[in-house]
Protein backbone atom coordinates (compact mmCIF):
# COMPACT_ATOMS: atom_id res chain seq x y z
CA UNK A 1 154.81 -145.48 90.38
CA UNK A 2 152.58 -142.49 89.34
CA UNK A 3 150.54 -140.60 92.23
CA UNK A 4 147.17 -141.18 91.25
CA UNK A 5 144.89 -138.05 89.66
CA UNK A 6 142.46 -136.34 92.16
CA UNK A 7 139.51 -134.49 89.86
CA UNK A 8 137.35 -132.16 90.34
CA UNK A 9 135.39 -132.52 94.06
CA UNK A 10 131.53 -133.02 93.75
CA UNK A 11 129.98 -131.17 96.53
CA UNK A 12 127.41 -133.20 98.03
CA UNK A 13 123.68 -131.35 99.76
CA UNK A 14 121.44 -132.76 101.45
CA UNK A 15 117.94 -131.32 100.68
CA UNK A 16 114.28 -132.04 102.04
CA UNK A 17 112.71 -130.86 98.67
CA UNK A 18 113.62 -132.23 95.20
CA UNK A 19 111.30 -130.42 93.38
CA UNK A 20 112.00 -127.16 95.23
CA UNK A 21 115.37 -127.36 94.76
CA UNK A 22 115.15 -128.48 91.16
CA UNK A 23 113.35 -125.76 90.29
CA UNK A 24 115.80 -123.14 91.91
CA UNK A 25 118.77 -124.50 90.25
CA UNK A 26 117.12 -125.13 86.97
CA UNK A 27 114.88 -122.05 86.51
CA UNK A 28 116.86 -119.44 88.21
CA UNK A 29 120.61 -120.30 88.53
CA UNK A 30 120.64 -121.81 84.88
CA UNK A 31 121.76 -125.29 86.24
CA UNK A 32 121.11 -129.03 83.91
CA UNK A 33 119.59 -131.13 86.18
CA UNK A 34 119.81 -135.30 85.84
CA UNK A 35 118.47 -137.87 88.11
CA UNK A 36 119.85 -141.00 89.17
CA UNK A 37 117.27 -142.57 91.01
CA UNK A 38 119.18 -141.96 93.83
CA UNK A 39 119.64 -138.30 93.81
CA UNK A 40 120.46 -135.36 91.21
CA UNK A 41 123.04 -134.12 89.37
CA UNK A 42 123.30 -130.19 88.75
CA UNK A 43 125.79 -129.06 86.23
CA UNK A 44 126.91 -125.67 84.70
CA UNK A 45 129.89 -124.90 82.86
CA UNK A 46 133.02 -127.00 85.20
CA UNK A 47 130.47 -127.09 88.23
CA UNK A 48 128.79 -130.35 89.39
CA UNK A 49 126.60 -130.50 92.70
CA UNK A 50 125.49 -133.70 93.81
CA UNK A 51 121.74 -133.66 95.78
CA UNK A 52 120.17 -136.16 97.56
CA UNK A 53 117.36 -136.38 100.21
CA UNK A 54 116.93 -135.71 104.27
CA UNK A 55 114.41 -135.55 105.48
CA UNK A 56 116.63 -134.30 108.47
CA UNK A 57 119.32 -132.38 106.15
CA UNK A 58 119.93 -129.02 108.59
CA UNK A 59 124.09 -128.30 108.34
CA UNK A 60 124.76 -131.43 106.46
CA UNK A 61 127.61 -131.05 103.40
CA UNK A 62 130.05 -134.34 101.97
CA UNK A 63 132.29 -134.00 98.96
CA UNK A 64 133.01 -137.34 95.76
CA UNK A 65 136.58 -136.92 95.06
CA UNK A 66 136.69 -138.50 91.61
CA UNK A 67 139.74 -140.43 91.44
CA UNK A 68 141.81 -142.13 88.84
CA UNK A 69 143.00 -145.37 90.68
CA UNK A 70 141.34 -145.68 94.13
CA UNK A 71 143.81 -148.18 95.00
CA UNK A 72 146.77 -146.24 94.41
CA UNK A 73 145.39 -143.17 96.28
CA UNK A 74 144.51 -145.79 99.34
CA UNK A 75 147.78 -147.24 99.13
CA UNK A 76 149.83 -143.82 99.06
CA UNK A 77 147.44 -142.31 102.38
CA UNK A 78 147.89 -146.00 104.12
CA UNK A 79 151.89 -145.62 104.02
CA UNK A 80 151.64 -142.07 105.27
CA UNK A 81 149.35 -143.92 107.94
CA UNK A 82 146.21 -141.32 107.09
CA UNK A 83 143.81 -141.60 109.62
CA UNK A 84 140.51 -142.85 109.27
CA UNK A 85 141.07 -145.46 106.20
């Protein structure tokens, strides 16, 4: 069976200001921003950031591992008995 196909990671930030930070990544970095309802999306050449809101959002950093077949990935850390799935 094929390993499943890891992509790019999505860093994930937690801000307290979506119209701050939209504005910084927009306007200065040169960033395309979309919203989700949830949270936004900043994207620049192969870079995507993920945003969403804290209030409470000091030190705070996840990562979205697209993946190909969740499933398979699961299946290939549970027999190497990964921790934590």
């Amino acid at each position: 069976m094929p390993m499943p196909m890891i992509n790019d990671p999505i860093p994930v930030l937690l801000v307290s200001n979506f119209e701050q930070t939209s504005r910084y990544y927009r306007d200065i970095l040169g960033f395309t921003l979309n919203s989700d309802g949830a949270g936004l999306l900043a994207t620049r050449d192969n870079l995507a950031l993920r945003f969403y809101f804290s209030p409470d959002c000091m030190g705070r950093l996840s990562t979205i591992l697209e993946v190909d077949d969740v499933r398979a990935l699961h299946a290939e850390y549970d027999a190497q008995s990964a921790v934590g799935l």
